[in-house]
N, C-alpha and C. Protein backbone atom coordinates (compact mmCIF):
# COMPACT_ATOMS: atom_id res chain seq x y z
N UNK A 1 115.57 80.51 136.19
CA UNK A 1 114.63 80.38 135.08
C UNK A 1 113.56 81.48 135.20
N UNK A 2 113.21 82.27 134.02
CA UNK A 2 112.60 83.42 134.41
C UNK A 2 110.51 82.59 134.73
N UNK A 3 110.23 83.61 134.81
CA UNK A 3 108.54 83.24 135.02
C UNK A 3 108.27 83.80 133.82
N UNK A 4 107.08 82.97 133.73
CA UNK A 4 105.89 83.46 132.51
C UNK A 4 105.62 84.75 132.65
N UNK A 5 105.70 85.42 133.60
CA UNK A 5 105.08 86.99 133.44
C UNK A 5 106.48 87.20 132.91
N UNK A 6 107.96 87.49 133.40
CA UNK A 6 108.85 87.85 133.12
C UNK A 6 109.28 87.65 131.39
N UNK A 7 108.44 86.30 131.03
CA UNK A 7 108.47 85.87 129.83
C UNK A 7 107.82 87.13 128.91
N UNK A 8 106.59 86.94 129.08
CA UNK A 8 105.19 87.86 128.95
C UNK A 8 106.10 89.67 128.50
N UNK A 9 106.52 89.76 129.73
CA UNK A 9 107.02 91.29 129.57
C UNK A 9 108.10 91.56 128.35
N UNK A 10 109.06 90.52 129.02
CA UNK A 10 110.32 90.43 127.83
C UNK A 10 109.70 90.01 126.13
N UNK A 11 108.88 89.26 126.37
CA UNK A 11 108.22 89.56 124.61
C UNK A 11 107.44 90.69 123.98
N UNK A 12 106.72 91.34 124.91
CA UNK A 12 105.90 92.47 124.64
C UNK A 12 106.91 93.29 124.83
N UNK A 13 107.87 93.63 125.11
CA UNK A 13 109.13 94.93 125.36
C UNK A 13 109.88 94.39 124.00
N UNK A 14 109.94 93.23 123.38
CA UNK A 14 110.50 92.76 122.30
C UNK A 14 109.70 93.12 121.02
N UNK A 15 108.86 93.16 121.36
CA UNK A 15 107.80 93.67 119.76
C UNK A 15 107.55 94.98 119.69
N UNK A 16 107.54 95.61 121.01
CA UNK A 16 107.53 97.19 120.95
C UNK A 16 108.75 97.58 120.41
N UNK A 17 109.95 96.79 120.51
CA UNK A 17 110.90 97.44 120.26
C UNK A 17 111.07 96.70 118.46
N UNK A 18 110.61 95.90 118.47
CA UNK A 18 110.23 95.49 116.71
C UNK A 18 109.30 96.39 116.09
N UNK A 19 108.23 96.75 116.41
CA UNK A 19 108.11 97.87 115.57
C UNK A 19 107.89 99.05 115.52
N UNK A 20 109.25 99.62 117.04
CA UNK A 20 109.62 100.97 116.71
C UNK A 20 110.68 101.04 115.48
N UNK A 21 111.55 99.58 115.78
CA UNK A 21 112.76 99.57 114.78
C UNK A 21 112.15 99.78 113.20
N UNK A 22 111.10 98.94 113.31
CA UNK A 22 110.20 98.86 111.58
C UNK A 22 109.90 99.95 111.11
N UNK A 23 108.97 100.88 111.53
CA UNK A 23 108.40 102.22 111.49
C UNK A 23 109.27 103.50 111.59
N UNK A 24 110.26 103.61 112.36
CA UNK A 24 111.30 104.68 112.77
C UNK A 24 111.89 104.82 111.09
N UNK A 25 112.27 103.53 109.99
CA UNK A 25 113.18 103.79 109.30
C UNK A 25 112.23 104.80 108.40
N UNK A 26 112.72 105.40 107.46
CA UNK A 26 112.30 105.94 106.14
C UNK A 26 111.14 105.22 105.14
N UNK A 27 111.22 104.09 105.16
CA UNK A 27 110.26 103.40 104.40
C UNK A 27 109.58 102.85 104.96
N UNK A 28 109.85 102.45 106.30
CA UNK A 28 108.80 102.15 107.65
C UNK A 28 107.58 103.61 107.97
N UNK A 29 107.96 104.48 107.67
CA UNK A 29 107.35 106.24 107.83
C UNK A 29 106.27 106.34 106.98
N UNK A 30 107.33 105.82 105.54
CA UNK A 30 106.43 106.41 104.09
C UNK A 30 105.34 105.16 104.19
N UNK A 31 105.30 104.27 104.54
CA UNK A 31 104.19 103.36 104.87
C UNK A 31 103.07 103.46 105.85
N UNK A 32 103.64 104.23 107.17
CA UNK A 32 102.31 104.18 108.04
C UNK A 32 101.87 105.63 107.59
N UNK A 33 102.19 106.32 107.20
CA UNK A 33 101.39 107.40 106.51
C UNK A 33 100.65 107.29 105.40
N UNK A 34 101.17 106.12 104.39
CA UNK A 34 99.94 105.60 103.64
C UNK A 34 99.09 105.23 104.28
N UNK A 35 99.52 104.15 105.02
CA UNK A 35 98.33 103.25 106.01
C UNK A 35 97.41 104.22 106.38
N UNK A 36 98.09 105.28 107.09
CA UNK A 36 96.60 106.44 108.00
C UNK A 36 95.97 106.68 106.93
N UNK A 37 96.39 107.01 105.97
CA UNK A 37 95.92 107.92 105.10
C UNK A 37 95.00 107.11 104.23
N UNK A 38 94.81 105.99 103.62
CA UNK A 38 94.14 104.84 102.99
C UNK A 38 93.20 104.31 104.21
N UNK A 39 93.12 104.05 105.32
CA UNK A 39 92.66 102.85 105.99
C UNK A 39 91.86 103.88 106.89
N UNK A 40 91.15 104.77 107.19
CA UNK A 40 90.08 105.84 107.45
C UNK A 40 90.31 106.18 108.92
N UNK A 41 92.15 106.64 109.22
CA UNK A 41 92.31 107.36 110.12
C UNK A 41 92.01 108.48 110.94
N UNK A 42 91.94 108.72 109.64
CA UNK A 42 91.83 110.64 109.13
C UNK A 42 90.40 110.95 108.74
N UNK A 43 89.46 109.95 109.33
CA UNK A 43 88.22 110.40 108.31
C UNK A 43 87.65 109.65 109.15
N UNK A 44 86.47 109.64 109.09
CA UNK A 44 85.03 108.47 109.76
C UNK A 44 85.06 107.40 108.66
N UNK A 45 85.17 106.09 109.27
CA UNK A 45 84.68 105.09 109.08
C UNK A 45 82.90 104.46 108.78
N UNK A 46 82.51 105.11 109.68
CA UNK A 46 80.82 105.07 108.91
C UNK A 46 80.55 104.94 107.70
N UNK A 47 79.90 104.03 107.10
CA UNK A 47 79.09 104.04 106.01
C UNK A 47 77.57 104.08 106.24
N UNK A 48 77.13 104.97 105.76
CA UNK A 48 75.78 105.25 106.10
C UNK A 48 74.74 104.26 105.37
N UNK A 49 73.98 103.21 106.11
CA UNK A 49 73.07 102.58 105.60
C UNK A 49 73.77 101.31 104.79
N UNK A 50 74.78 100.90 105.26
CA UNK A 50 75.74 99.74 105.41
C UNK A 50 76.32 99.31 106.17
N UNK A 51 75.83 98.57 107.60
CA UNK A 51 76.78 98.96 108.66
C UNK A 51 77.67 97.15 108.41
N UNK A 52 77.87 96.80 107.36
CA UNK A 52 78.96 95.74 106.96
C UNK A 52 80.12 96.22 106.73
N UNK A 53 79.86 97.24 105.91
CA UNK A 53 81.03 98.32 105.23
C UNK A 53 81.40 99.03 106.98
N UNK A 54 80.66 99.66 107.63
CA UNK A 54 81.34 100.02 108.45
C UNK A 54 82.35 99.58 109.38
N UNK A 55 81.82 98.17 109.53
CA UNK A 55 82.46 97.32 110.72
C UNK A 55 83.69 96.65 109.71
N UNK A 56 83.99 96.54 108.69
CA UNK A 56 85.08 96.21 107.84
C UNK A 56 86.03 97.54 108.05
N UNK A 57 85.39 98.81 108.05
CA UNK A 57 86.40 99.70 107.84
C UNK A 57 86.89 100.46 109.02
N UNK A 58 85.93 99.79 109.94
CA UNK A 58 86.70 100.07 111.61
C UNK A 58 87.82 98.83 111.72
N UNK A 59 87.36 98.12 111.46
CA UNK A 59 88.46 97.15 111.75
C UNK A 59 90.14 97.35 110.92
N UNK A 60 89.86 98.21 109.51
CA UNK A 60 91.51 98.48 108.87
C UNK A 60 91.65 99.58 109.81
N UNK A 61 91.09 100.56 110.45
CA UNK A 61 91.35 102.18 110.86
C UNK A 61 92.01 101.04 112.22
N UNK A 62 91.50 99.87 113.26
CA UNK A 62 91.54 99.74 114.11
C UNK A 62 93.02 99.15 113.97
N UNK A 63 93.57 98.63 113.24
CA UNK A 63 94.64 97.73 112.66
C UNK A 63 96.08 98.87 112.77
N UNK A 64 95.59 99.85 111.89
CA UNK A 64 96.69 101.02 111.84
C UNK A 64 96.58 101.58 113.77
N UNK A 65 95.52 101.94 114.20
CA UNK A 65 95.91 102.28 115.42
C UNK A 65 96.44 102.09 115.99
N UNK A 66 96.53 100.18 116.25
CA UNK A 66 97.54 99.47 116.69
C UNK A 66 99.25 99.80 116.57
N UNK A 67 99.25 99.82 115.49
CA UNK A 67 100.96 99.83 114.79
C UNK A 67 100.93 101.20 115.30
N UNK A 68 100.18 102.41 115.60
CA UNK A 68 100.45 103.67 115.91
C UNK A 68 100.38 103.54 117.69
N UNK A 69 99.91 102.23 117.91
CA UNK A 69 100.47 102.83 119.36
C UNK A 69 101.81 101.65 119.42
N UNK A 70 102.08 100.30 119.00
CA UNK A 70 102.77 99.84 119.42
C UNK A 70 104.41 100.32 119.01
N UNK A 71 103.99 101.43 117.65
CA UNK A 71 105.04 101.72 117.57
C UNK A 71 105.96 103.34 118.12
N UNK A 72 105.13 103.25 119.03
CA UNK A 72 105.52 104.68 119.95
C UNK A 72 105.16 105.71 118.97
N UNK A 73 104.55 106.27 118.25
CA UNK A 73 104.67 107.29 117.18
C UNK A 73 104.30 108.54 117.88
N UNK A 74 105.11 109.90 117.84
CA UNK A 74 104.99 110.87 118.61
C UNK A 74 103.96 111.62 117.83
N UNK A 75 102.87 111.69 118.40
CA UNK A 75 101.59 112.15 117.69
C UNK A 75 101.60 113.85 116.93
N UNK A 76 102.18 114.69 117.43
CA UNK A 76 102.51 115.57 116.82
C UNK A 76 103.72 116.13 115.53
N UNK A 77 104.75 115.04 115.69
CA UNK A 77 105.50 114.93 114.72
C UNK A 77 104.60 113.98 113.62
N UNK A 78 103.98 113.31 114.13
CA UNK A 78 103.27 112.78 112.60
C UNK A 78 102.18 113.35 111.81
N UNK A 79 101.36 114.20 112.83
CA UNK A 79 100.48 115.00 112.36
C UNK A 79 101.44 116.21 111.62
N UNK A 80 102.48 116.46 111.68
CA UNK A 80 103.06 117.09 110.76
C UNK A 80 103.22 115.99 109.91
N UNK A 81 103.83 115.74 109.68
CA UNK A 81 104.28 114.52 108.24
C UNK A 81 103.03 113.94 107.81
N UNK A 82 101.79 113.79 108.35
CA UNK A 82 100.72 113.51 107.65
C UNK A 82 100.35 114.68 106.64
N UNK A 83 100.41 115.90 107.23
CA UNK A 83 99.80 117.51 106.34
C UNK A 83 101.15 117.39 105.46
N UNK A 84 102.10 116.92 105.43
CA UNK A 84 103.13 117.18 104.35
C UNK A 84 102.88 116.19 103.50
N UNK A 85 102.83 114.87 103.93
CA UNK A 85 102.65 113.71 102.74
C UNK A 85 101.38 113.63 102.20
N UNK A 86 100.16 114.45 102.60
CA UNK A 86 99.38 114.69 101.76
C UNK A 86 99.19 115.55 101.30
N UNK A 87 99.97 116.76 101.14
CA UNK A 87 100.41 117.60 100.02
C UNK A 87 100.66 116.74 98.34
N UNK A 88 101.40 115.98 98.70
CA UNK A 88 101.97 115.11 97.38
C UNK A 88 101.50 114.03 96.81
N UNK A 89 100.66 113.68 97.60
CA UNK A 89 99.34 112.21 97.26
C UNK A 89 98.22 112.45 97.73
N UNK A 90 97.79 113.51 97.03
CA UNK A 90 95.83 113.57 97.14
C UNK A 90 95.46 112.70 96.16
N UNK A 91 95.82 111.71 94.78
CA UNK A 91 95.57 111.12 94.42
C UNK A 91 95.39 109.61 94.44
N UNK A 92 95.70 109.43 95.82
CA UNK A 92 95.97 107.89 96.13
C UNK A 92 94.13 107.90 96.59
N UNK A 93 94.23 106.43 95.78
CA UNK A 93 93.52 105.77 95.99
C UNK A 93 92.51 105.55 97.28
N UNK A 94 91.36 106.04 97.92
CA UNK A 94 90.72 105.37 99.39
C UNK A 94 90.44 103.79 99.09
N UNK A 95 90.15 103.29 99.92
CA UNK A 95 89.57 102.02 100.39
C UNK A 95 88.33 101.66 99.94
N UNK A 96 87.64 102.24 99.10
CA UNK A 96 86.69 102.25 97.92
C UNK A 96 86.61 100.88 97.49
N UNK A 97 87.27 100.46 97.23
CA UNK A 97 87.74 99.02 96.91
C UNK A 97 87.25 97.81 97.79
N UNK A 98 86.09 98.04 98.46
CA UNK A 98 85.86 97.23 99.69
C UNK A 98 85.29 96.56 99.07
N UNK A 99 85.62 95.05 99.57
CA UNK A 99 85.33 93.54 99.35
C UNK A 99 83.85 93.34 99.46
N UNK A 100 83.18 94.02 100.64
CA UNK A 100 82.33 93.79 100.84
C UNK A 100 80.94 94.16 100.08
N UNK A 101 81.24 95.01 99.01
CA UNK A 101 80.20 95.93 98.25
C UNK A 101 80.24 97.11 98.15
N UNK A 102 79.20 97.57 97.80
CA UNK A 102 79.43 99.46 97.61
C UNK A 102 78.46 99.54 99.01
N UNK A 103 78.86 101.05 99.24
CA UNK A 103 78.24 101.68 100.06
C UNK A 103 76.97 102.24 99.76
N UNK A 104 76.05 102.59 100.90
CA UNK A 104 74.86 102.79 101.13
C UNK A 104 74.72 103.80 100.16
């Protein structure tokens, strides 16, 4: 019968490998490059003279980080595919849209 750590490992080696499988595909890609690109990867999170807005928008940037480390993402192949997929969507939408109010 395995142990709880053995448990522990074998589930965390199970979700790493869930969402390399998720992210690796084509539409798993075209998604976390929205994600960076919407959720203030690529940009400062600060809102100046709102720090509600800020701590909301560290927390989406902090969310994508996650999925960028759990999903192994080779940081230089994406920093290419980030400068390419925003060639073709400078019009998307930011996170402007925050629940919390407008900014400072």
């Amino acid at each position: 019968m395995p142990s709880n750590n053995e448990k522990k490992l074998f589930g965390k080696t199970k979700l790493v490998h869930d969402f390399t499988d998720t992210f690796e595909t084509a539409q798993g890609e075209s998604t976390l490059l929205h994600l960076i690109k919407k959720y203030h990867v690529l940009k400062p999170s600060f809102a100046p003279g709102c720090p509600h807005a800020t701590s909301f928008q560290e927390g989406q940037r902090s969310v994508v980080l996650y999925i960028l480390h759990m999903a192994k993402k080779d940081h230089s192949e994406l920093i290419k595919a980030i400068q390419q997929y925003s060639q073709y969507d400078d019009d998307l939408p930011t996170s402007t849209d925050n629940p919390i109010g407008p900014r400072g």
